[in-house]
N, C-alpha and C. Protein backbone atom coordinates (compact mmCIF):
# COMPACT_ATOMS: atom_id res chain seq x y z
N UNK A 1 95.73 50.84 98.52
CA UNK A 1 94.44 50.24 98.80
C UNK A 1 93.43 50.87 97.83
N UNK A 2 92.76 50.20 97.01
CA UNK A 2 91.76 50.09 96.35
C UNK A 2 90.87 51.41 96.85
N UNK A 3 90.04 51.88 95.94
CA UNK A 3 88.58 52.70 96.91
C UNK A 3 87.18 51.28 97.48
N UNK A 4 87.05 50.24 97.03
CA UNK A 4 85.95 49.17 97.88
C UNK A 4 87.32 49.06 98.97
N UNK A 5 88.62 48.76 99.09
CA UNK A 5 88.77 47.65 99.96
C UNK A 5 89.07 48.96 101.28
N UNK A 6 89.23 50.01 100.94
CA UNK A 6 88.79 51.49 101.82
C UNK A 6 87.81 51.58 102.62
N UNK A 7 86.74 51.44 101.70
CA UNK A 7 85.38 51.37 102.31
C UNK A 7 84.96 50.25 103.13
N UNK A 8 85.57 49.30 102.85
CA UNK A 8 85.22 48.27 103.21
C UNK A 8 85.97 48.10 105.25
N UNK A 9 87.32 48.72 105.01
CA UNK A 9 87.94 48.97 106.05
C UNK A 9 87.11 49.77 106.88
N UNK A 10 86.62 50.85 106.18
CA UNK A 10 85.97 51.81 107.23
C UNK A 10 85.06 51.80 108.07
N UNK A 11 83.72 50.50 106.98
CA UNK A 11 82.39 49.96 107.59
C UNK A 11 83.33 49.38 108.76
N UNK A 12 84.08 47.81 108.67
CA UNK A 12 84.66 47.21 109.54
C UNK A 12 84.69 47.87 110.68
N UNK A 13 85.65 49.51 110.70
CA UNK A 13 86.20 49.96 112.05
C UNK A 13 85.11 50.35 112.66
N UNK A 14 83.82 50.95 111.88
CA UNK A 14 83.04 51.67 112.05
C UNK A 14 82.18 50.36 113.24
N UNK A 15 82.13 49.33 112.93
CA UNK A 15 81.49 48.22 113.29
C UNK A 15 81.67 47.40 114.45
N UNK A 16 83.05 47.94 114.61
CA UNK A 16 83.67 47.44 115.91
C UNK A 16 84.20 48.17 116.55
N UNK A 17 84.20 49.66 116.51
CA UNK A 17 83.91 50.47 117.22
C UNK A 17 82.82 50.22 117.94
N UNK A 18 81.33 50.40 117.36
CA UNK A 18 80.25 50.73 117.49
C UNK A 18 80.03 49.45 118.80
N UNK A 19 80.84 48.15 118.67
CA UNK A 19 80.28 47.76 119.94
C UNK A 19 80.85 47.81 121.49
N UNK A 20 82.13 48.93 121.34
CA UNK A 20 82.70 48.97 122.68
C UNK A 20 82.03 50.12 123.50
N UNK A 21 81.86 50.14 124.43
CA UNK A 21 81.57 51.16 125.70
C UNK A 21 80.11 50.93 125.96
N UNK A 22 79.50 50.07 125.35
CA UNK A 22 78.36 49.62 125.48
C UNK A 22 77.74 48.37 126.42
N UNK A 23 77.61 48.27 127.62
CA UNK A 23 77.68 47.14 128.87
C UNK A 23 76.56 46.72 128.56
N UNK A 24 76.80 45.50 128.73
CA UNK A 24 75.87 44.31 128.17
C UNK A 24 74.78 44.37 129.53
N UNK A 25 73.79 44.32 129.19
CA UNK A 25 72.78 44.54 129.96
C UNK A 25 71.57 42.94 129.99
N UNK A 26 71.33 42.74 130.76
CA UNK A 26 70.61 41.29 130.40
C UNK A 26 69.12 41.54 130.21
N UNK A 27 68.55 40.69 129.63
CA UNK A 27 67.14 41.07 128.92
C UNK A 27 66.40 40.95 130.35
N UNK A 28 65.37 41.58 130.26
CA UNK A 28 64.21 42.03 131.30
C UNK A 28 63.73 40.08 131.86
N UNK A 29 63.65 39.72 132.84
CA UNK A 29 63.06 38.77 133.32
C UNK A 29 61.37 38.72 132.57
N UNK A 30 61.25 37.03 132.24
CA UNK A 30 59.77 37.45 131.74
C UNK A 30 58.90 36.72 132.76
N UNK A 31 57.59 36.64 132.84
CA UNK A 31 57.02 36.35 134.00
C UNK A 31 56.81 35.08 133.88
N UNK A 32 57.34 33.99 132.95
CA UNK A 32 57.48 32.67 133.12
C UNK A 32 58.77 31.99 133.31
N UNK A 33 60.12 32.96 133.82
CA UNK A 33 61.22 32.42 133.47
C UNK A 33 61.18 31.92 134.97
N UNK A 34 62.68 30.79 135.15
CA UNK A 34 62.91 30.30 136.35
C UNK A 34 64.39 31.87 136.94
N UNK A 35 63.68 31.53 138.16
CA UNK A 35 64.83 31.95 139.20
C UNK A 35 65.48 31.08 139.98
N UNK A 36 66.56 31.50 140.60
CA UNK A 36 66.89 30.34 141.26
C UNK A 36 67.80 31.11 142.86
N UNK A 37 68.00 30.21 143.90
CA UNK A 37 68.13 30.85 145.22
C UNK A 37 69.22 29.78 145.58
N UNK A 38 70.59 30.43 145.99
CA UNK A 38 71.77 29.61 146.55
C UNK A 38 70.87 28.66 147.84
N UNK A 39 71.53 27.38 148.11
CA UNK A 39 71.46 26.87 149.21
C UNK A 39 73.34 26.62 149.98
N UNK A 40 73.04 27.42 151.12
CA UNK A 40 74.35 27.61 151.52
C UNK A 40 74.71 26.51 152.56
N UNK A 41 76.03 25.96 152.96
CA UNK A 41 76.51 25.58 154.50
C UNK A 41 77.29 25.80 154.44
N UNK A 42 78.09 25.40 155.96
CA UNK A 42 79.50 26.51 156.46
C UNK A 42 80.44 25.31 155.53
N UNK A 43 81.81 25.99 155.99
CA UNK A 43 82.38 25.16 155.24
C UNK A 43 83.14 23.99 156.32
N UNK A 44 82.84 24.45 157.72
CA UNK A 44 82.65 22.98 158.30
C UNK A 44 82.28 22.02 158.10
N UNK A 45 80.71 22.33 157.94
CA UNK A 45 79.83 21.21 157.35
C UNK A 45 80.26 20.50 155.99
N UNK A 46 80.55 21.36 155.48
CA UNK A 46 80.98 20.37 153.97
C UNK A 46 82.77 19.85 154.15
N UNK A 47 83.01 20.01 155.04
CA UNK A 47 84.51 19.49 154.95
C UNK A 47 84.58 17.69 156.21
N UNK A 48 82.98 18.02 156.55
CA UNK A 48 83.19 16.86 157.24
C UNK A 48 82.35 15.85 156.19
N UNK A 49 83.42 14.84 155.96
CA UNK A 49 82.83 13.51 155.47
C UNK A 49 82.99 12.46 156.75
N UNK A 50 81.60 11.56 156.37
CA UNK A 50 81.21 10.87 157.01
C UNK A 50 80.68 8.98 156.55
N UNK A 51 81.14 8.05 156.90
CA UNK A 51 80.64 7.22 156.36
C UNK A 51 79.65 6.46 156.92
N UNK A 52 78.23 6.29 156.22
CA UNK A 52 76.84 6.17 157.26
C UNK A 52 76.66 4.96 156.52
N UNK A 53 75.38 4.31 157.01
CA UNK A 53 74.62 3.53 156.65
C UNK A 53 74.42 3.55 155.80
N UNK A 54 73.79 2.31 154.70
CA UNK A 54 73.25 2.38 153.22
C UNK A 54 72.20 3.68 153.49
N UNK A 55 72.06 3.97 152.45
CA UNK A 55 71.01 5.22 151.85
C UNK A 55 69.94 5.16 150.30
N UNK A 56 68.87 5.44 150.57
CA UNK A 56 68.38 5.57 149.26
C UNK A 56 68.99 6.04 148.07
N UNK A 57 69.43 5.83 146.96
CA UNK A 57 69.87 6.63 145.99
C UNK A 57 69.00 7.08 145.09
N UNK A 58 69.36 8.64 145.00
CA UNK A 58 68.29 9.44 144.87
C UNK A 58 68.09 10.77 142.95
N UNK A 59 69.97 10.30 143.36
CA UNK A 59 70.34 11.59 141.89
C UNK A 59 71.79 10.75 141.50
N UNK A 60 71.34 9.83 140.78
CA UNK A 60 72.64 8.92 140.31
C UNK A 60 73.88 9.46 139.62
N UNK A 61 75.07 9.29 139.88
CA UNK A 61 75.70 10.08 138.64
C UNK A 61 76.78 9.01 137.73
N UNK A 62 77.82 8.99 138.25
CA UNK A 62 79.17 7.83 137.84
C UNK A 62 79.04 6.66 138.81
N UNK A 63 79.16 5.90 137.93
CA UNK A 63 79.03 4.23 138.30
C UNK A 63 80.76 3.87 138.31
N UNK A 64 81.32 3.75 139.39
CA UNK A 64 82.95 3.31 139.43
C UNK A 64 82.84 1.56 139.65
N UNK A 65 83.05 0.70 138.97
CA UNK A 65 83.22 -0.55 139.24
C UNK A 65 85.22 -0.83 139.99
N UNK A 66 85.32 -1.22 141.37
CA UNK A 66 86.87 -1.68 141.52
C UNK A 66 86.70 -3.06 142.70
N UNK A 67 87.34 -4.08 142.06
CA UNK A 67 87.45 -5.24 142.57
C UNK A 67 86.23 -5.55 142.74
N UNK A 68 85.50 -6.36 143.91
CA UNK A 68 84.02 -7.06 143.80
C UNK A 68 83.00 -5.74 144.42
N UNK A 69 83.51 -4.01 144.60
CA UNK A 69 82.98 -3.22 144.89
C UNK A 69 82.03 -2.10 143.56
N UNK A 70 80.88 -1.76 143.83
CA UNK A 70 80.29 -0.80 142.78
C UNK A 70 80.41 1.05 143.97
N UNK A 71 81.01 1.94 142.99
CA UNK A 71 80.70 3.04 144.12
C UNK A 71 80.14 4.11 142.88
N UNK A 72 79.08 4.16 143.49
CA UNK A 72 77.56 4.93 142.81
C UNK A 72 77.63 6.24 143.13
N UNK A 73 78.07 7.20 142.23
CA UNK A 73 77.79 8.85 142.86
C UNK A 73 76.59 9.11 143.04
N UNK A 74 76.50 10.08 144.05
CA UNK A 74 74.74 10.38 144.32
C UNK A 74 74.94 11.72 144.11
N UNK A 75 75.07 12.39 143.20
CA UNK A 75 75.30 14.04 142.73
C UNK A 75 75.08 14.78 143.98
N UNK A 76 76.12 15.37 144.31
CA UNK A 76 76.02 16.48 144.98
C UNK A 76 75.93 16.06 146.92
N UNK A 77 75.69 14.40 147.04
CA UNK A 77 75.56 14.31 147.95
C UNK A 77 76.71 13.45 148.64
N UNK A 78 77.21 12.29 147.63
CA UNK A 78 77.85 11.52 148.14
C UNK A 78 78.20 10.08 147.10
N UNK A 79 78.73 9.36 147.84
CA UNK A 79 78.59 7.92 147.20
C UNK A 79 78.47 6.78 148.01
N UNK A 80 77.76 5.85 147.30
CA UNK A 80 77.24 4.43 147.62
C UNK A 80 78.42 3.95 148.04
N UNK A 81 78.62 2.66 148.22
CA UNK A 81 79.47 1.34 147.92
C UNK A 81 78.24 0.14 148.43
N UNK A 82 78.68 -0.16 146.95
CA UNK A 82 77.31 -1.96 147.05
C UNK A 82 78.71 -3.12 146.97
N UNK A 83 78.39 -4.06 147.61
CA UNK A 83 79.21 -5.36 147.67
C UNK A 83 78.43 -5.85 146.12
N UNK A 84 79.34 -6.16 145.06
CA UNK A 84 79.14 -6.57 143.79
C UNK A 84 79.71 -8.06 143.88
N UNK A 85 80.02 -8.81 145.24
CA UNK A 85 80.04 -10.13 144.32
C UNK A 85 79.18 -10.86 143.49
N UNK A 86 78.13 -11.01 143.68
CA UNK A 86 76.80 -11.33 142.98
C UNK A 86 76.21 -9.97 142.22
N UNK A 87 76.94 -9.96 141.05
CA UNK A 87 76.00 -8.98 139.79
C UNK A 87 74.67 -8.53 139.76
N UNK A 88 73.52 -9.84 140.05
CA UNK A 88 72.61 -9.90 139.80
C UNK A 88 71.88 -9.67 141.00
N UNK A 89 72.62 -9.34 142.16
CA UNK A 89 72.07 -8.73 143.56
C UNK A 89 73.41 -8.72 144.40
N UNK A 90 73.79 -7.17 144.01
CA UNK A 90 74.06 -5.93 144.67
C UNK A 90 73.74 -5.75 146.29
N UNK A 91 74.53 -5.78 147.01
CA UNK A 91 74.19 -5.41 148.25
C UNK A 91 75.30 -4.20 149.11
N UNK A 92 73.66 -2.79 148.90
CA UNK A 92 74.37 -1.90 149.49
C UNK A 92 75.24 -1.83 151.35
N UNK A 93 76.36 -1.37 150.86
CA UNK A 93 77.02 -1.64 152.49
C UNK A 93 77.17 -0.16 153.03
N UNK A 94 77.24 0.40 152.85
CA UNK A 94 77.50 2.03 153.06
C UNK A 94 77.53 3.16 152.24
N UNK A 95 77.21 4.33 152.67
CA UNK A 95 77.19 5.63 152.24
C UNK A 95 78.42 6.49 152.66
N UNK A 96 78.98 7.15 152.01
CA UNK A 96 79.93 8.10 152.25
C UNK A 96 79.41 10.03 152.18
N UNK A 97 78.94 10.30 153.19
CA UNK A 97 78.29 11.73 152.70
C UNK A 97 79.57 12.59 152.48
N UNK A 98 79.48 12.91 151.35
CA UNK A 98 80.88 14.25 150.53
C UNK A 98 80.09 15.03 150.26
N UNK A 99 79.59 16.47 151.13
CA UNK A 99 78.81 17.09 150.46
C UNK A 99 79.28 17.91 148.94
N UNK A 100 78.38 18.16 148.17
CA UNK A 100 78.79 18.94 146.97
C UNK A 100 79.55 17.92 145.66
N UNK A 101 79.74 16.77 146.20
CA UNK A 101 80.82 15.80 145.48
C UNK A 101 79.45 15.17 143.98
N UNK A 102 80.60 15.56 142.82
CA UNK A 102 80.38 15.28 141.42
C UNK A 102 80.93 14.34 140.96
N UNK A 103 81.86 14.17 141.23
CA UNK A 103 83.04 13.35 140.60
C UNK A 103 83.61 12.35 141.30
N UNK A 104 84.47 11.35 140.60
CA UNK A 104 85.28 9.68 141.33
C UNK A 104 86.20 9.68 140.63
N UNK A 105 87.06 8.79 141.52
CA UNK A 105 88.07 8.19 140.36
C UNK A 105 88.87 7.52 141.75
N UNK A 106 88.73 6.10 141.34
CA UNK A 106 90.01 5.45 142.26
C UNK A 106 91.38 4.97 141.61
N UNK A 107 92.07 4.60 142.55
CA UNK A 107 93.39 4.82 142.01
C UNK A 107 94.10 3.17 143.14
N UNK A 108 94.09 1.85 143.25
CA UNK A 108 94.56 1.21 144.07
C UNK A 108 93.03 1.57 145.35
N UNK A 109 93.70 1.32 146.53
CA UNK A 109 93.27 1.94 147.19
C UNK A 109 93.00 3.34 147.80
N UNK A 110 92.15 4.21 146.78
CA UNK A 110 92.34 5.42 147.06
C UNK A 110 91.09 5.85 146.32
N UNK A 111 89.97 6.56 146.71
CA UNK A 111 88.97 7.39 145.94
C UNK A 111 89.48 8.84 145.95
N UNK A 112 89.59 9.59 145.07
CA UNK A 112 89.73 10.63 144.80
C UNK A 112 88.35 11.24 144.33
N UNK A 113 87.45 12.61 145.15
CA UNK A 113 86.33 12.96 144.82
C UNK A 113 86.55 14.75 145.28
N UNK A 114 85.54 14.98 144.73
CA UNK A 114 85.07 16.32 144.83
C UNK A 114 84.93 16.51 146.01
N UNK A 115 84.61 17.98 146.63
CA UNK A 115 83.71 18.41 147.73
C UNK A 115 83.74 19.79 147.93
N UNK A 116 82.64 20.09 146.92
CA UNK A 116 82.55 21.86 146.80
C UNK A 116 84.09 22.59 145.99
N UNK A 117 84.65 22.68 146.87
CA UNK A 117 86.41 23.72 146.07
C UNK A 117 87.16 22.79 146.04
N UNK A 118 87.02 21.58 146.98
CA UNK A 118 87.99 20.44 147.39
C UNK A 118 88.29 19.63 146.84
N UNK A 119 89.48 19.00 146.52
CA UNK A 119 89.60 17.70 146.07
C UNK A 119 90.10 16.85 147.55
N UNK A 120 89.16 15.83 147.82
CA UNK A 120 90.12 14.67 148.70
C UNK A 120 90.36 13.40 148.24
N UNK A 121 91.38 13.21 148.99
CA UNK A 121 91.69 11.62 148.90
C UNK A 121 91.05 10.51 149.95
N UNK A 122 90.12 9.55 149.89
CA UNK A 122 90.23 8.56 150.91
C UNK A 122 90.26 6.88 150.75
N UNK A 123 90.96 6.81 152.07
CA UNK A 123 91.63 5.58 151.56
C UNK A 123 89.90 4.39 151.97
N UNK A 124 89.46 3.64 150.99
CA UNK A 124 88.65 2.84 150.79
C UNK A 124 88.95 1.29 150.99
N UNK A 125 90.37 1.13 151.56
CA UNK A 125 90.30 -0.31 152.04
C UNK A 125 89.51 -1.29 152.79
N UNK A 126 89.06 -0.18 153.67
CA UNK A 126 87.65 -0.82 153.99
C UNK A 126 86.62 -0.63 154.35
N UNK A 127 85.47 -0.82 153.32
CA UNK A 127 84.68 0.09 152.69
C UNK A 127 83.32 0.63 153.73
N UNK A 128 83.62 0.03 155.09
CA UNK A 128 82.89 0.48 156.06
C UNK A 128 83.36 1.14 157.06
N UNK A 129 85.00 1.61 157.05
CA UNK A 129 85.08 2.85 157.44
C UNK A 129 86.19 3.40 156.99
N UNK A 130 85.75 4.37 155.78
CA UNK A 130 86.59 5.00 154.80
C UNK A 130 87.35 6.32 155.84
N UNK A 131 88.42 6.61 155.66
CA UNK A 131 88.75 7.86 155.91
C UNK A 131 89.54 8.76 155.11
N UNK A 132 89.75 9.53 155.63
CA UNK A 132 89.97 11.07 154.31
C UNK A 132 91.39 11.14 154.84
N UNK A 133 92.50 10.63 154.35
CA UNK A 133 94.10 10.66 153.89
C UNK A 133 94.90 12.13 153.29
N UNK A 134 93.88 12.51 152.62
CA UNK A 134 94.21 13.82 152.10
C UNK A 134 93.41 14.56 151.67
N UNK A 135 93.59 16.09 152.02
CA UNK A 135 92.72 17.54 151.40
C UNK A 135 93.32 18.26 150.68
N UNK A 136 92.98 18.87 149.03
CA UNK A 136 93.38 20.02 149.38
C UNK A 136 92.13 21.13 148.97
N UNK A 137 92.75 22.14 149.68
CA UNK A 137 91.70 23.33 149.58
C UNK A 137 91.45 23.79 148.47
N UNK A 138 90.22 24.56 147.94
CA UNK A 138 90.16 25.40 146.96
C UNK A 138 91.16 24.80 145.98
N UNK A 139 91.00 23.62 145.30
CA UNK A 139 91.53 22.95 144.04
C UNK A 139 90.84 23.33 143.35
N UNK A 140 89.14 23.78 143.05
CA UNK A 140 88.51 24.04 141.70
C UNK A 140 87.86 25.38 142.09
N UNK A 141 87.37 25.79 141.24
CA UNK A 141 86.95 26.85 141.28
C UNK A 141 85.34 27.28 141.68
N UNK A 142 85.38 28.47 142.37
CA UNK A 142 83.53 28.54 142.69
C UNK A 142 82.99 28.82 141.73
N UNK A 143 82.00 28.10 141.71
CA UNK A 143 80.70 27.89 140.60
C UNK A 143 79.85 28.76 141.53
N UNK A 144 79.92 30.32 141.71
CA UNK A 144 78.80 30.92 141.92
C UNK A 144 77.84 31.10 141.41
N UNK A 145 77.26 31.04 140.44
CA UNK A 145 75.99 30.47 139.83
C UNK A 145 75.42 29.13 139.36
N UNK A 146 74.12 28.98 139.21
CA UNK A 146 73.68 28.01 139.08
C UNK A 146 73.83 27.34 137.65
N UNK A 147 73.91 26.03 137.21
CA UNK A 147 74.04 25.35 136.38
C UNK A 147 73.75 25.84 135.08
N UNK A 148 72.04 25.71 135.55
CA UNK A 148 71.11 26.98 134.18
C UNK A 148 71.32 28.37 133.49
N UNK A 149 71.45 28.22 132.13
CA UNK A 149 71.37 29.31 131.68
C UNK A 149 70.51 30.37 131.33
N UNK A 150 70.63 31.46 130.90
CA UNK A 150 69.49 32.36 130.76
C UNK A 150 68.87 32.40 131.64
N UNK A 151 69.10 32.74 133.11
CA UNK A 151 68.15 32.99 134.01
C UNK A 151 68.57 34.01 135.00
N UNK A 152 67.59 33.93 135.63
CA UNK A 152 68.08 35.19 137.00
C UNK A 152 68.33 34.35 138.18
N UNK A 153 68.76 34.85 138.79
CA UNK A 153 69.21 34.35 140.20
C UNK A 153 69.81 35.15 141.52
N UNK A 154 69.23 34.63 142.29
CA UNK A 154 70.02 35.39 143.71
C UNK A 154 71.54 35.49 143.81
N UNK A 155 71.77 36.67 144.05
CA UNK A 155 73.42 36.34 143.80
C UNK A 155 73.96 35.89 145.13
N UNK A 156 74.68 34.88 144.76
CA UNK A 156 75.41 34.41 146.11
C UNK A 156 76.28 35.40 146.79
N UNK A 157 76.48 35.19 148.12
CA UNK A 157 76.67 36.04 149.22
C UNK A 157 77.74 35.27 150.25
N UNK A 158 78.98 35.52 149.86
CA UNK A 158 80.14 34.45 150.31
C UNK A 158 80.32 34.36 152.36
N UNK A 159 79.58 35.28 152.15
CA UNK A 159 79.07 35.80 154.01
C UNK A 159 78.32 34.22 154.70
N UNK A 160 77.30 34.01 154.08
CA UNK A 160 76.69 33.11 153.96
C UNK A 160 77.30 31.75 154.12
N UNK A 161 78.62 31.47 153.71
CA UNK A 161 78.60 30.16 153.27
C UNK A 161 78.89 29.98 152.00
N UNK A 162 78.99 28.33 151.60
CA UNK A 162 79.43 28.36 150.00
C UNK A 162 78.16 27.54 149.71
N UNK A 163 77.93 27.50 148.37
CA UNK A 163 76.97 27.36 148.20
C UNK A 163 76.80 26.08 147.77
N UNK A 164 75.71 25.23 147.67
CA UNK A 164 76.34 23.66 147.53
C UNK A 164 75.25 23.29 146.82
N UNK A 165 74.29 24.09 146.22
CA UNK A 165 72.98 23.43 145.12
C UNK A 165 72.37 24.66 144.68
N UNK A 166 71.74 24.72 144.14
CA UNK A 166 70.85 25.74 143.92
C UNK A 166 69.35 25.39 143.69
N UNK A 167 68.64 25.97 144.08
CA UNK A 167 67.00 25.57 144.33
C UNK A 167 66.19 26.38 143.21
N UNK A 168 65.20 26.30 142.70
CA UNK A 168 64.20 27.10 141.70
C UNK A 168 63.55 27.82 142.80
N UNK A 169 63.24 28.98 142.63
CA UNK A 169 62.51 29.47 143.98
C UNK A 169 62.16 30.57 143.52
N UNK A 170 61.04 31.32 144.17
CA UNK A 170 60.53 32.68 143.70
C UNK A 170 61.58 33.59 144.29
N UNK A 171 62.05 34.77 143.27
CA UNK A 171 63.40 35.83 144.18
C UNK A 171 62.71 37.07 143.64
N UNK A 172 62.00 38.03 144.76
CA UNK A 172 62.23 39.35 144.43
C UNK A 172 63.56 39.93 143.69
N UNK A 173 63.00 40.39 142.63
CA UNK A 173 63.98 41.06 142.20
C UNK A 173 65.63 40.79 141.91
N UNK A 174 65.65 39.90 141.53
CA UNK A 174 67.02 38.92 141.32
C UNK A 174 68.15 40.24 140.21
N UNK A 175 69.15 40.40 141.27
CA UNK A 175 69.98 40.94 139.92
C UNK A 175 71.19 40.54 139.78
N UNK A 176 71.09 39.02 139.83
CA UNK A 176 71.93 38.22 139.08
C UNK A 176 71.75 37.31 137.72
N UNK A 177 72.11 37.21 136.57
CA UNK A 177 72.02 36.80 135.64
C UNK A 177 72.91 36.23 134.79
N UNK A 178 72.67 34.83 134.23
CA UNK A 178 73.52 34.00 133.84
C UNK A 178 73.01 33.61 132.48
């Protein structure tokens, strides 16, 4: 080895040395940043789905078109089903509350959706009273923090509940950081 490609080795080790044993520490909160505060329920509550009355839609997400049916995610809360024979007027027939539910996908007769850790199956044949065919538990993983980056936050507290949104909220002293 050369005397540069020596030196050059040495800066290197010297360099990556220099960043181990050193714990990453998160920058000081500034007095305009957001915080944010878990909103918890048991996991009763989120394991019961329910199929209600039409509902306002409020936080739109995936639009599933199957046969003369539209099923509208409502982020985090649930999904629509509008009777789509007439395109040009939609008529909502029911709500399905899935709490925590992001995601769709049907399959025949079958919605496959989120719900917090959960994946279920329910059978949607008829679309005013859906039921849940299959669970399984803890299929995805906890998202203990909130969406947002660079921020502070209350750290979730699995005592509590799981957590199913997260709110902007004033937090003494937050020493969680994302």
């Amino acid at each position: 080895m050369n005397r540069l490609s020596h030196a050059f080795f040495l800066l290197a080790c010297c360099l990556l040395l220099d960043g181990c044993g050193h714990p990453y520490t998160p920058p000081p909160p500034s007095a305009t940043s957001d915080t944010y505060r878990p909103i918890y329920a048991s996991y009763a509550d989120i394991r019961t789905i329910q199929t209600l009355p039409p509902q306002p839609l409020k936080n739109v997400g995936k639009i599933y078109l199957k046969d003369n049916y539209l099923f509208i995610n409502d982020i985090g809360a649930g999904i629509h089903i509008l009777d789509n024979q007439d395109p040009e007027k939609p008529v909502q027939l029911a709500f399905i509350s899935i709490i925590g539910n992001q995601e769709l996908a049907i399959k025949d007769s079958i919605l496959y959706a989120d719900n917090v850790t959960d994946l279920v199956a329910l059978n949607i044949a008829n679309p005013l009273n859906v039921r849940v065919v299959k669970r399984i538990e803890n299929a995805f993983a906890y998202a203990a923090y909130p969406i947002a980056t660079n921020v502070r936050f209350e750290c979730a507290d699995p005592n509590k509940g799981a957590v199913v949104r997260w709110e902007k909220a004033t937090v003494e002293n937050p020493q969680c950081y994302r």
